[in-house]
PDB file of N, CA and C in Angstrom:
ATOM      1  N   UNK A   1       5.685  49.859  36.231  1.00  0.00           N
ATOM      2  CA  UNK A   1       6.501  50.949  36.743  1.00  0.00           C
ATOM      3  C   UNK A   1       5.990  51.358  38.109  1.00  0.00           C
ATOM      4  N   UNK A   2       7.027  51.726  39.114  1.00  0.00           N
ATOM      5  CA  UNK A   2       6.522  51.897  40.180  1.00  0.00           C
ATOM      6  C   UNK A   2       5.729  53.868  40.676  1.00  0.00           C
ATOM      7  N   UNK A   3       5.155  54.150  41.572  1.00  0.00           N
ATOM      8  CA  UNK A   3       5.405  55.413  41.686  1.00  0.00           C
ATOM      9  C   UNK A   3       6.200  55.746  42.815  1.00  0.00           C
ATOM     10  N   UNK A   4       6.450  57.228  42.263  1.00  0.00           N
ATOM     11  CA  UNK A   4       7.527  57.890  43.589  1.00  0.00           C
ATOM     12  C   UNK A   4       6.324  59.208  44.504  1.00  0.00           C
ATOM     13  N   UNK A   5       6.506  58.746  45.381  1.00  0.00           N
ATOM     14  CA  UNK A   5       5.656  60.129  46.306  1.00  0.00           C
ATOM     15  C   UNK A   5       6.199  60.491  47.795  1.00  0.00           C
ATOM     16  N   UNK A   6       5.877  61.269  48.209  1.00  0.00           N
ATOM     17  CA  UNK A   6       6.669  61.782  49.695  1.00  0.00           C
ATOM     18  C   UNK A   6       6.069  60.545  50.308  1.00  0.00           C
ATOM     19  N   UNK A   7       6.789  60.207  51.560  1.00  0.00           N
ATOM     20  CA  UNK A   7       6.371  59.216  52.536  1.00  0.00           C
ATOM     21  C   UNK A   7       5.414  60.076  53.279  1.00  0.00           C
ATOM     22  N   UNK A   8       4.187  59.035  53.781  1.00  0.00           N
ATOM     23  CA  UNK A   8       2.933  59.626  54.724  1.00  0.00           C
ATOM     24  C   UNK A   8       3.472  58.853  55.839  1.00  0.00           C
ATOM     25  N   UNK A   9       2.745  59.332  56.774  1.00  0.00           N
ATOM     26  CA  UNK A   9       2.471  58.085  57.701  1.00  0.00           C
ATOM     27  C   UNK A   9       1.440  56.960  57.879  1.00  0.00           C
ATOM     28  N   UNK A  10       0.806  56.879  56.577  1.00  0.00           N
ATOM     29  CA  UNK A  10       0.310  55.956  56.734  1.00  0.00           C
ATOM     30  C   UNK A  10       0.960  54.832  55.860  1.00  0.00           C
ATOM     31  N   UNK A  11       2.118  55.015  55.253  1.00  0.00           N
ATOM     32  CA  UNK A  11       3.038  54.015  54.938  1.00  0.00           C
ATOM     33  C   UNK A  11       4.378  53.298  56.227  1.00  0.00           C
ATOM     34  N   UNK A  12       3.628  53.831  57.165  1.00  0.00           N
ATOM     35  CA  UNK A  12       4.646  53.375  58.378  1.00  0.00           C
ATOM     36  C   UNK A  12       4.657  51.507  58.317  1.00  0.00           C
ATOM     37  N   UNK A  13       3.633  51.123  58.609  1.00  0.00           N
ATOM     38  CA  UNK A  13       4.065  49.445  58.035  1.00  0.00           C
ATOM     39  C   UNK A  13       4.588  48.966  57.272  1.00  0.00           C
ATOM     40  N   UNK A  14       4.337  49.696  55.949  1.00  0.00           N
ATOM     41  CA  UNK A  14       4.748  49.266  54.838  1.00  0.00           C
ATOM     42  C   UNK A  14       6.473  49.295  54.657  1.00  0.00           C
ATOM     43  N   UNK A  15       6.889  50.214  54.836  1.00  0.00           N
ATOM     44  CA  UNK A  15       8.314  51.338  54.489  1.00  0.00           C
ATOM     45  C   UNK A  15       9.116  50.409  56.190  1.00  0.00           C
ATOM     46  N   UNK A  16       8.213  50.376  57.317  1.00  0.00           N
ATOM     47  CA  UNK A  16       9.065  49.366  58.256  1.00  0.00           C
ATOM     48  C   UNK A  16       9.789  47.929  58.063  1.00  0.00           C
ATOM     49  N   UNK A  17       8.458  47.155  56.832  1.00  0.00           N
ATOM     50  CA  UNK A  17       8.742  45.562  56.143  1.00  0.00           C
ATOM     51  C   UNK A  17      10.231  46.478  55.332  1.00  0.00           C
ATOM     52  N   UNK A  18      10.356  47.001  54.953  1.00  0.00           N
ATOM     53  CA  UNK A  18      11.604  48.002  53.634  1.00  0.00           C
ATOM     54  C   UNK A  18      12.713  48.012  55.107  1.00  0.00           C
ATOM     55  N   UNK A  19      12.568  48.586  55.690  1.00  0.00           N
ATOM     56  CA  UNK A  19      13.393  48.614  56.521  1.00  0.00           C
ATOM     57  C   UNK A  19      14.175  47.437  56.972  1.00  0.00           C
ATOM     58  N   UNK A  20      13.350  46.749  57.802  1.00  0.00           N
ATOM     59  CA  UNK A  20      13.981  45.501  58.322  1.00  0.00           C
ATOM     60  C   UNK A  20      14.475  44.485  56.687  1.00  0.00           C
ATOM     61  N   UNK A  21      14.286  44.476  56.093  1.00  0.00           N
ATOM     62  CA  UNK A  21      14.817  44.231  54.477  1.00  0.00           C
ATOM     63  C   UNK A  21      16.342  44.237  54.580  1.00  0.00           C
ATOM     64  N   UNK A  22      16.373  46.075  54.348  1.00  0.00           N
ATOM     65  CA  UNK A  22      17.511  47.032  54.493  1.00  0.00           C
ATOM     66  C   UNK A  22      18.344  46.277  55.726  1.00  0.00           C
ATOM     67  N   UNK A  23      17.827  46.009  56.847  1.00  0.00           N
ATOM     68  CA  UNK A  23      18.856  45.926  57.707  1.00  0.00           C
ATOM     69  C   UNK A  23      19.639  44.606  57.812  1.00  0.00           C
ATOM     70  N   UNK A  24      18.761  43.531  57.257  1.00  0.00           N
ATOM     71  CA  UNK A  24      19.271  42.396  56.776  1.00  0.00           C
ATOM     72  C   UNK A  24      20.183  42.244  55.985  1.00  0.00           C
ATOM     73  N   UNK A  25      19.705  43.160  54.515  1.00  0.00           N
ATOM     74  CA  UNK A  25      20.799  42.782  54.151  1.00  0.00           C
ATOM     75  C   UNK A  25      22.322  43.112  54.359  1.00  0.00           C
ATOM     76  N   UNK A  26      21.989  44.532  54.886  1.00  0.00           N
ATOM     77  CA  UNK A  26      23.586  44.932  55.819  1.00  0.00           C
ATOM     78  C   UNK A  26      24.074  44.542  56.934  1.00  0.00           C
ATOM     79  N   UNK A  27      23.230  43.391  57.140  1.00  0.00           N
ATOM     80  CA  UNK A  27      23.848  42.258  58.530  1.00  0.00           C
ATOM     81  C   UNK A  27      24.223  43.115  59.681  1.00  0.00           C
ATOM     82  N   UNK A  28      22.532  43.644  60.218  1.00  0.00           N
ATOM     83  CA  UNK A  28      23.121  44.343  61.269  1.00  0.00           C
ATOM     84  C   UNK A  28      21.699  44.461  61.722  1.00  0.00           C
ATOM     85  N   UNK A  29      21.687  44.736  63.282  1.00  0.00           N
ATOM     86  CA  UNK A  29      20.547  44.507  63.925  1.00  0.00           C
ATOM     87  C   UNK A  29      19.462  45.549  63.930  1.00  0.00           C
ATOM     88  N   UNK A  30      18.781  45.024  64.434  1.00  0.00           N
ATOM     89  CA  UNK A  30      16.831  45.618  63.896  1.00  0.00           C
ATOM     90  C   UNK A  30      16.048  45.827  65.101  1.00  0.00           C
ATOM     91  N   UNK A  31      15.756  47.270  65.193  1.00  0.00           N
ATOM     92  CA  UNK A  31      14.735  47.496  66.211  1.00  0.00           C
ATOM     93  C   UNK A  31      13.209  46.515  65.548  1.00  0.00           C
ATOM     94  N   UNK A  32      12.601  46.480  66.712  1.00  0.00           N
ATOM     95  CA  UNK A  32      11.117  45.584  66.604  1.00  0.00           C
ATOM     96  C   UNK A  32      10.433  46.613  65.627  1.00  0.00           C
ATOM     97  N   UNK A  33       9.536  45.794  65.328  1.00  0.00           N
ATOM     98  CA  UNK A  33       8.627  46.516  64.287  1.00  0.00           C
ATOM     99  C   UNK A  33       8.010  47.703  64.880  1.00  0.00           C
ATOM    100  N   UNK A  34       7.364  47.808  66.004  1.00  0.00           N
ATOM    101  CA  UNK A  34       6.604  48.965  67.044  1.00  0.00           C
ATOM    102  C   UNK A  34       7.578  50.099  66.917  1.00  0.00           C
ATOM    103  N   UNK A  35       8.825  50.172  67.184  1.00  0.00           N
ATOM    104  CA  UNK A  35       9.815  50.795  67.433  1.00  0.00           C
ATOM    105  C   UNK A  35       9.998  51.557  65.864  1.00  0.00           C
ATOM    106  N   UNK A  36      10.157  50.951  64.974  1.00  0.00           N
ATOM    107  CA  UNK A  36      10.301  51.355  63.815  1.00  0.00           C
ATOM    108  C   UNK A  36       9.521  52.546  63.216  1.00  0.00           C
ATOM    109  N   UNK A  37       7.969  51.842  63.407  1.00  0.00           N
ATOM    110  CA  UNK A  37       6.384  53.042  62.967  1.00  0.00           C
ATOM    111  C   UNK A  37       6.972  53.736  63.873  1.00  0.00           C
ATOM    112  N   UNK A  38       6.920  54.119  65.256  1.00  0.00           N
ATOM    113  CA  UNK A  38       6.908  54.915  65.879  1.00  0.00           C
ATOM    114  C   UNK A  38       7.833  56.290  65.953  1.00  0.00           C
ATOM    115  N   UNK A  39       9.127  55.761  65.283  1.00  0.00           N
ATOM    116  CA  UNK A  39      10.218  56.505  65.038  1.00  0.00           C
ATOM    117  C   UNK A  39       9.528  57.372  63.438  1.00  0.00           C
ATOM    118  N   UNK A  40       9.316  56.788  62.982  1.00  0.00           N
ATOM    119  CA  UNK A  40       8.372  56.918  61.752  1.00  0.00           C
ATOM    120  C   UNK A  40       7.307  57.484  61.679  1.00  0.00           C
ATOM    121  N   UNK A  41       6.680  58.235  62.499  1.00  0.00           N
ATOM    122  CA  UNK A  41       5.641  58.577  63.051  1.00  0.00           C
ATOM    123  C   UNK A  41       6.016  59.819  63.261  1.00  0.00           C
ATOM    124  N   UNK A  42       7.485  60.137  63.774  1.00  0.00           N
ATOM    125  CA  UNK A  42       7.725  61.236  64.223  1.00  0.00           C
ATOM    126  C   UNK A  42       9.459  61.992  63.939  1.00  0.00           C
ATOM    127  N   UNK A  43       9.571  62.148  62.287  1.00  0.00           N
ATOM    128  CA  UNK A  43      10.724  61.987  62.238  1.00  0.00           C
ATOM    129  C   UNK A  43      11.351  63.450  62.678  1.00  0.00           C
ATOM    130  N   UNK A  44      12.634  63.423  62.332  1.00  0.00           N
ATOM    131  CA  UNK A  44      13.024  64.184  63.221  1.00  0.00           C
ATOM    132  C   UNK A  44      13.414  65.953  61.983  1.00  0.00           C
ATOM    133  N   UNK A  45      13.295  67.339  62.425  1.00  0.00           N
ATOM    134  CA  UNK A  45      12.827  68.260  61.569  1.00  0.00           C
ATOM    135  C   UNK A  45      14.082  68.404  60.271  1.00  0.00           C
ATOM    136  N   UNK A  46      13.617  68.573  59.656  1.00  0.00           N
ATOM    137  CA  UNK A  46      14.466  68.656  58.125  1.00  0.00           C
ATOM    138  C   UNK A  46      14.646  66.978  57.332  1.00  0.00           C
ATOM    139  N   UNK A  47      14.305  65.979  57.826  1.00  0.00           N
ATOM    140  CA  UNK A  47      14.191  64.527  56.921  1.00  0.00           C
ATOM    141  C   UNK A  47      13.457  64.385  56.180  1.00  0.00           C
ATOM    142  N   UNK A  48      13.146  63.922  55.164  1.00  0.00           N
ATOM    143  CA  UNK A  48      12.549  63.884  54.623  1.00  0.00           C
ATOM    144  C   UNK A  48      13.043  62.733  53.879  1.00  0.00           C
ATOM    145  N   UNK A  49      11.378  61.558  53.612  1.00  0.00           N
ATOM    146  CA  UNK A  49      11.737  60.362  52.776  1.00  0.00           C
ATOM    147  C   UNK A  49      10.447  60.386  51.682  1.00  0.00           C
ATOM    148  N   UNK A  50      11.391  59.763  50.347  1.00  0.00           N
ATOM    149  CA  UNK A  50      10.493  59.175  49.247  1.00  0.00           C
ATOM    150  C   UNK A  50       9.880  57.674  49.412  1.00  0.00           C
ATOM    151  N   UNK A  51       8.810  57.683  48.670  1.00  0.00           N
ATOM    152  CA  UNK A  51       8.911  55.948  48.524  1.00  0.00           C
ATOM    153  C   UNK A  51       8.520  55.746  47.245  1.00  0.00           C
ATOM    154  N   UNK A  52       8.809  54.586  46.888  1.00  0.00           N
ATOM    155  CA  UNK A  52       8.603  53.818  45.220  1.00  0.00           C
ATOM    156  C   UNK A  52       7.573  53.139  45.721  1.00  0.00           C
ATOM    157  N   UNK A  53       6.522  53.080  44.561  1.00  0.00           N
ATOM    158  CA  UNK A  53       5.713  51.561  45.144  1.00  0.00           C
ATOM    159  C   UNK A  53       4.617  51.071  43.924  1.00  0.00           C
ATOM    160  N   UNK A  54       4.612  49.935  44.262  1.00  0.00           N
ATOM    161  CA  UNK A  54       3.372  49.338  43.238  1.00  0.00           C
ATOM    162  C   UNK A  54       2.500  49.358  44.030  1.00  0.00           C
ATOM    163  N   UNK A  55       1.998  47.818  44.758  1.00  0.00           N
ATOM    164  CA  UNK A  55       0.425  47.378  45.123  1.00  0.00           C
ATOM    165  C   UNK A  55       1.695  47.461  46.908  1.00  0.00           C
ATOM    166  N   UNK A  56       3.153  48.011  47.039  1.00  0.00           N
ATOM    167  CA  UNK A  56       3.963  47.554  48.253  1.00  0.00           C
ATOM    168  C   UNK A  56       4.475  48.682  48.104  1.00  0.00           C
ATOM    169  N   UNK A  57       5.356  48.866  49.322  1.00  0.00           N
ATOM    170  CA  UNK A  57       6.438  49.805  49.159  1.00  0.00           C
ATOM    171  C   UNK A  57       7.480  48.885  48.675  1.00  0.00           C
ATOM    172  N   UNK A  58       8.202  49.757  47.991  1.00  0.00           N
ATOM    173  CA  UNK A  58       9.125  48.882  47.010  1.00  0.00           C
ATOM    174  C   UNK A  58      11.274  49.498  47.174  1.00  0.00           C
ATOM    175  N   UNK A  59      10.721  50.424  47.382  1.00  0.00           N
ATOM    176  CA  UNK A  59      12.068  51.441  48.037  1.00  0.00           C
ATOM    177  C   UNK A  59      11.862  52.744  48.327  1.00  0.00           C
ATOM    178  N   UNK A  60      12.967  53.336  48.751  1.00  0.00           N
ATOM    179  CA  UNK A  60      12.168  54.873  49.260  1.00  0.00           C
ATOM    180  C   UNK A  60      14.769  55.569  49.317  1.00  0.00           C
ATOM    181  N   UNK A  61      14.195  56.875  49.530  1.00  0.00           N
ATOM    182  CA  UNK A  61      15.203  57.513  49.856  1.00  0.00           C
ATOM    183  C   UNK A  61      14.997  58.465  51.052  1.00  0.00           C
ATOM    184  N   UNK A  62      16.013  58.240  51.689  1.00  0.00           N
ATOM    185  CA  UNK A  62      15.775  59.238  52.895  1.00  0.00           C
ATOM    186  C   UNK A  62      17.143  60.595  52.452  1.00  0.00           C
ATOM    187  N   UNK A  63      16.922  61.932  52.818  1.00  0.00           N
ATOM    188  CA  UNK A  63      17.587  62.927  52.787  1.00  0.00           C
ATOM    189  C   UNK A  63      17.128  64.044  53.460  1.00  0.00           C
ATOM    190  N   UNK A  64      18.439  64.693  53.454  1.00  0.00           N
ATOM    191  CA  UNK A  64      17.850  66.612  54.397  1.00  0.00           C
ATOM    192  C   UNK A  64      18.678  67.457  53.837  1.00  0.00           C
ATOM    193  N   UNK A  65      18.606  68.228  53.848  1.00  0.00           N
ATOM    194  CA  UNK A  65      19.097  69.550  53.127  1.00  0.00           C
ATOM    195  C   UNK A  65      20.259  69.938  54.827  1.00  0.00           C
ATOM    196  N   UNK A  66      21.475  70.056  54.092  1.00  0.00           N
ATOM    197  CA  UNK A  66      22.749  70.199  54.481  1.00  0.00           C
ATOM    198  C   UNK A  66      23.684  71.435  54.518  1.00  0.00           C
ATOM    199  N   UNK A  67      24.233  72.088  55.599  1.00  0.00           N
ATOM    200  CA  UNK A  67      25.442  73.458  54.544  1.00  0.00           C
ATOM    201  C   UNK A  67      26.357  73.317  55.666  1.00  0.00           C
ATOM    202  N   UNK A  68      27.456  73.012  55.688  1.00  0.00           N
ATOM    203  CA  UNK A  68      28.189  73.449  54.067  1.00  0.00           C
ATOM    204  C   UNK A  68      27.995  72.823  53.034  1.00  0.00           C
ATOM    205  N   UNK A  69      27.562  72.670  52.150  1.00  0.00           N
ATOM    206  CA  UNK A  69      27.610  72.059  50.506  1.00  0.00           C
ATOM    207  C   UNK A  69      28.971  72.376  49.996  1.00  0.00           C
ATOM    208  N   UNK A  70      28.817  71.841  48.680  1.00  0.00           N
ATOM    209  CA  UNK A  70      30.142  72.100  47.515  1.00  0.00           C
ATOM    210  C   UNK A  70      29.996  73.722  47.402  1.00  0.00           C
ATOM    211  N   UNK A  71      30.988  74.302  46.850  1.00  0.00           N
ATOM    212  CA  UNK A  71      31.336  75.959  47.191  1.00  0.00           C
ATOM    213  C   UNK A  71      30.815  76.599  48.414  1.00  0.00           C
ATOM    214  N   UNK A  72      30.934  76.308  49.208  1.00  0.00           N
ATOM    215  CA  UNK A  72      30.405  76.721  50.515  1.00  0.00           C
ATOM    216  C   UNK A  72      28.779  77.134  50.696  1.00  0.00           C
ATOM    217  N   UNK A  73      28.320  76.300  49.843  1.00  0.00           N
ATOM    218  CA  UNK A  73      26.622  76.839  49.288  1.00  0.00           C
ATOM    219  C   UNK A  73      25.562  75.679  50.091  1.00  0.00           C
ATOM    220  N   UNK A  74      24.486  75.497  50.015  1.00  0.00           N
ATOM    221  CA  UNK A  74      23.736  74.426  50.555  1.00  0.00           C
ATOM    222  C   UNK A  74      23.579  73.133  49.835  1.00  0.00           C
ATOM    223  N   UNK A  75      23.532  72.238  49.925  1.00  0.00           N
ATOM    224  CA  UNK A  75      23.338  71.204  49.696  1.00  0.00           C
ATOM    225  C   UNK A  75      22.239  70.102  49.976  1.00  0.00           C
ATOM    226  N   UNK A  76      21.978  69.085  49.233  1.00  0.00           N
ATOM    227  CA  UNK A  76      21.117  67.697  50.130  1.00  0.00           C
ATOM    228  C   UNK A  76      22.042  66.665  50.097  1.00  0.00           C
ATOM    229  N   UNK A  77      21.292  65.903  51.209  1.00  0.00           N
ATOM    230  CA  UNK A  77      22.312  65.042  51.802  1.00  0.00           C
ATOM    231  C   UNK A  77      21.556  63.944  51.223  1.00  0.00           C
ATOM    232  N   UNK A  78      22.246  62.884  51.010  1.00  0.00           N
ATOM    233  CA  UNK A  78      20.655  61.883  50.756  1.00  0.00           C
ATOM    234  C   UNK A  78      21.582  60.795  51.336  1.00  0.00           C
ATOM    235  N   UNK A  79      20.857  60.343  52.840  1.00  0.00           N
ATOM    236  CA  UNK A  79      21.922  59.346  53.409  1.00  0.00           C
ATOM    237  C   UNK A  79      21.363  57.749  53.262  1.00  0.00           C
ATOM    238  N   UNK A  80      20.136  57.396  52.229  1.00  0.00           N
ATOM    239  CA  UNK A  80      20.158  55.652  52.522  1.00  0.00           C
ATOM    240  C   UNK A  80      19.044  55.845  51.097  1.00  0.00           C
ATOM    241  N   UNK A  81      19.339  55.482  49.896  1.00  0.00           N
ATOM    242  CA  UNK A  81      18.535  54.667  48.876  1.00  0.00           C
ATOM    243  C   UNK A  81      18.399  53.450  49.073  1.00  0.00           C
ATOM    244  N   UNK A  82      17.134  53.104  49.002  1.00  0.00           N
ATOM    245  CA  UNK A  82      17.327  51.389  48.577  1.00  0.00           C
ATOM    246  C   UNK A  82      16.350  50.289  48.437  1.00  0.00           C
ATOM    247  N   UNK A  83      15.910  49.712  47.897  1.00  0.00           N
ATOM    248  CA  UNK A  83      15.247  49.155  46.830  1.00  0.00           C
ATOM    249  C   UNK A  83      15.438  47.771  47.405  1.00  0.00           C
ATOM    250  N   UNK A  84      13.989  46.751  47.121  1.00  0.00           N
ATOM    251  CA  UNK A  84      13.482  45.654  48.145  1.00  0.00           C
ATOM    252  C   UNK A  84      14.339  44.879  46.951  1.00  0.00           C
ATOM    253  N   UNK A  85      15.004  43.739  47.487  1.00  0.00           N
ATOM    254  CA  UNK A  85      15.599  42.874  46.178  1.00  0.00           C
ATOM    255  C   UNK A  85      14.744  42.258  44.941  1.00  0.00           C
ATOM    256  N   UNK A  86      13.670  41.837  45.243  1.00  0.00           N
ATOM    257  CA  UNK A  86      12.703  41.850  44.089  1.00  0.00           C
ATOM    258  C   UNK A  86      12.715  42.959  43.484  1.00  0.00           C
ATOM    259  N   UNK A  87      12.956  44.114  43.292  1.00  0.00           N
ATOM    260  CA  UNK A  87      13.258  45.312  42.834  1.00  0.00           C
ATOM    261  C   UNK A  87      13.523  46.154  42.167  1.00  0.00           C
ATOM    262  N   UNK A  88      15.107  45.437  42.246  1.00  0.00           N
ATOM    263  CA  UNK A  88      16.196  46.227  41.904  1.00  0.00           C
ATOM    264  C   UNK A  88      16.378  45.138  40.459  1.00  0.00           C
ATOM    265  N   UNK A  89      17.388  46.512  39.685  1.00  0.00           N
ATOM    266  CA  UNK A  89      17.600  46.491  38.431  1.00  0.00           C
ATOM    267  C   UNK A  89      16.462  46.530  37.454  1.00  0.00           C
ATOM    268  N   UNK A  90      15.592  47.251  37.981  1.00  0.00           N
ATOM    269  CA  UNK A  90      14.271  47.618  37.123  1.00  0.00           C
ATOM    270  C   UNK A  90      13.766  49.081  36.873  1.00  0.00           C
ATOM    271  N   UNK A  91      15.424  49.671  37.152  1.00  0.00           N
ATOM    272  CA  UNK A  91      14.796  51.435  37.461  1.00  0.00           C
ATOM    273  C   UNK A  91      14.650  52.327  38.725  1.00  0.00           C
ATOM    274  N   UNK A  92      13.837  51.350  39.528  1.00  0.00           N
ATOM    275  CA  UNK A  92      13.603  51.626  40.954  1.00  0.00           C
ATOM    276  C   UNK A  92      14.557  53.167  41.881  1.00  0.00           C
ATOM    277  N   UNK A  93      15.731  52.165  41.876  1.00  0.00           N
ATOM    278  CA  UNK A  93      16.578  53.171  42.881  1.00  0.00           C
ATOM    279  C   UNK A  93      17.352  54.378  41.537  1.00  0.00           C
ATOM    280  N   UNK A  94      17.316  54.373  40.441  1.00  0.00           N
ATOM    281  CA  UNK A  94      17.650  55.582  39.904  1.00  0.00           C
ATOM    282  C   UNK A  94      16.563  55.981  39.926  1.00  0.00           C
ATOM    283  N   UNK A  95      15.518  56.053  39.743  1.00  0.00           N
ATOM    284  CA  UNK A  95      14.032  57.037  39.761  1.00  0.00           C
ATOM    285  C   UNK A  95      14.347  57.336  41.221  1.00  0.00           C
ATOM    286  N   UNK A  96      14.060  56.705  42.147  1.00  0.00           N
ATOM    287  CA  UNK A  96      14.853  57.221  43.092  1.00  0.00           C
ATOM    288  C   UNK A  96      15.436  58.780  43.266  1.00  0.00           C
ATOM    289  N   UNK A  97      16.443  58.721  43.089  1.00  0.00           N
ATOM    290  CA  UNK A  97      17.829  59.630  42.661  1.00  0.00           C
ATOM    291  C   UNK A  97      17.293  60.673  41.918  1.00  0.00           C
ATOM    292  N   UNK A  98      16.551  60.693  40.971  1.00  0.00           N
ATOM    293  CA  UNK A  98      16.377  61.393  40.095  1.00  0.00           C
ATOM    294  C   UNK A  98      15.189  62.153  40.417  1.00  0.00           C
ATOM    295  N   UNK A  99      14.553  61.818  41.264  1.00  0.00           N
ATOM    296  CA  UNK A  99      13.206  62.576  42.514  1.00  0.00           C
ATOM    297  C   UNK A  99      14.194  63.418  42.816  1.00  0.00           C
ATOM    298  N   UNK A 100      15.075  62.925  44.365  1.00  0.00           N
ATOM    299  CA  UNK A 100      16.247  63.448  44.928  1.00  0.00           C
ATOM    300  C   UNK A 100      16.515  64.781  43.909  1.00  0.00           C
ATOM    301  N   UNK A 101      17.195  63.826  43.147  1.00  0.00           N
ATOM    302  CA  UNK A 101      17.942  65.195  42.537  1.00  0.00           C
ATOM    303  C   UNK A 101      17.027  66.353  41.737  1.00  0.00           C
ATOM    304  N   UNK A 102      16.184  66.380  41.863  1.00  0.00           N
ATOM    305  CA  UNK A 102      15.068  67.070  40.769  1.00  0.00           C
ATOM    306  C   UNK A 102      14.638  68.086  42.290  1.00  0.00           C
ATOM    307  N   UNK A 103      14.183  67.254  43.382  1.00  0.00           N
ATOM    308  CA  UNK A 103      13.802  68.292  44.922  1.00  0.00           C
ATOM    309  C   UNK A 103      15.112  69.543  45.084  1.00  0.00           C
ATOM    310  N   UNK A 104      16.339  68.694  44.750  1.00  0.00           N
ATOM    311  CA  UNK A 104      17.387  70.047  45.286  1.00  0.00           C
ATOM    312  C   UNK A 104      18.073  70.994  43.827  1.00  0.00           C
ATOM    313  N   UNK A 105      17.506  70.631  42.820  1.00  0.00           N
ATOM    314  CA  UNK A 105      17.820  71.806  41.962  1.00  0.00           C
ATOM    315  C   UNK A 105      16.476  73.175  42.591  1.00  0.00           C
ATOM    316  N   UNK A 106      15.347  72.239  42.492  1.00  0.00           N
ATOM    317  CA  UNK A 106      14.168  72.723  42.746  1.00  0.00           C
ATOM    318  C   UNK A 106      14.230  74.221  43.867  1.00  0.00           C
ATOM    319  N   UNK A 107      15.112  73.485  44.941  1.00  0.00           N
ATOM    320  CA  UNK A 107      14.892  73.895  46.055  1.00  0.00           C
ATOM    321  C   UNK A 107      16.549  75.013  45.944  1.00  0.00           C
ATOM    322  N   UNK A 108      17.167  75.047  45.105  1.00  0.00           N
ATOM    323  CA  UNK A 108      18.387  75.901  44.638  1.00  0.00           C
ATOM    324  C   UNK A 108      19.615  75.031  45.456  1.00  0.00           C
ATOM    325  N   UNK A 109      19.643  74.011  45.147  1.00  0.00           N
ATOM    326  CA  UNK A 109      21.114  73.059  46.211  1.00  0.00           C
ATOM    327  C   UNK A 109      21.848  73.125  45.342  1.00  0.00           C
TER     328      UNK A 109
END
């Protein structure tokens, strides 16, 4: 089973290999690896990402807290799950979700 914990920055290599993954498989182009940590290094205020991982990073979710929400109330946004293909269908990206969703009851979304 993997664990779920807030992203550090010292998973910037790791969560970058996840990235360029991600961007492959949505057939679409890829900043260099430097570019990646670095953005990663310094994200931008209200983001916030998970990661899954064994002995790797294995997937992660990125989200931010949003308003308007449903009834005109606040919300989280959670804009990219996703899970390394060795991965998936093992739990991964619903544990995932279920972090997610556990931070914004938490947090009153």
């Amino acid at each position: 089973m993997s664990n779920i914990r807030p992203f550090s920055t010292s998973d910037k290599a790791g969560l970058a290999i996840l990235l360029e993954e991600m961007q492959r498989y949505y057939q679409v182009a890829c900043p260099p690896p430097g570019a990646i940590e670095s953005d990663l290094a310094e994200l931008p205020a209200g983001v916030e990402i998970i990661v899954a991982e064994t002995d790797t990073i294995i997937g992660f979710a990125s989200f931010s807290a949003i308003y308007l929400g449903p009834g005109l109330r606040s919300g989280l946004f959670v804009k990219e799950p996703f899970v390394t293909a060795a991965s998936r269908r093992n739990g991964v990206g619903r544990a995932l979700i279920e972090v997610v969703a556990r931070v914004a009851i938490e947090r009153g979304h």
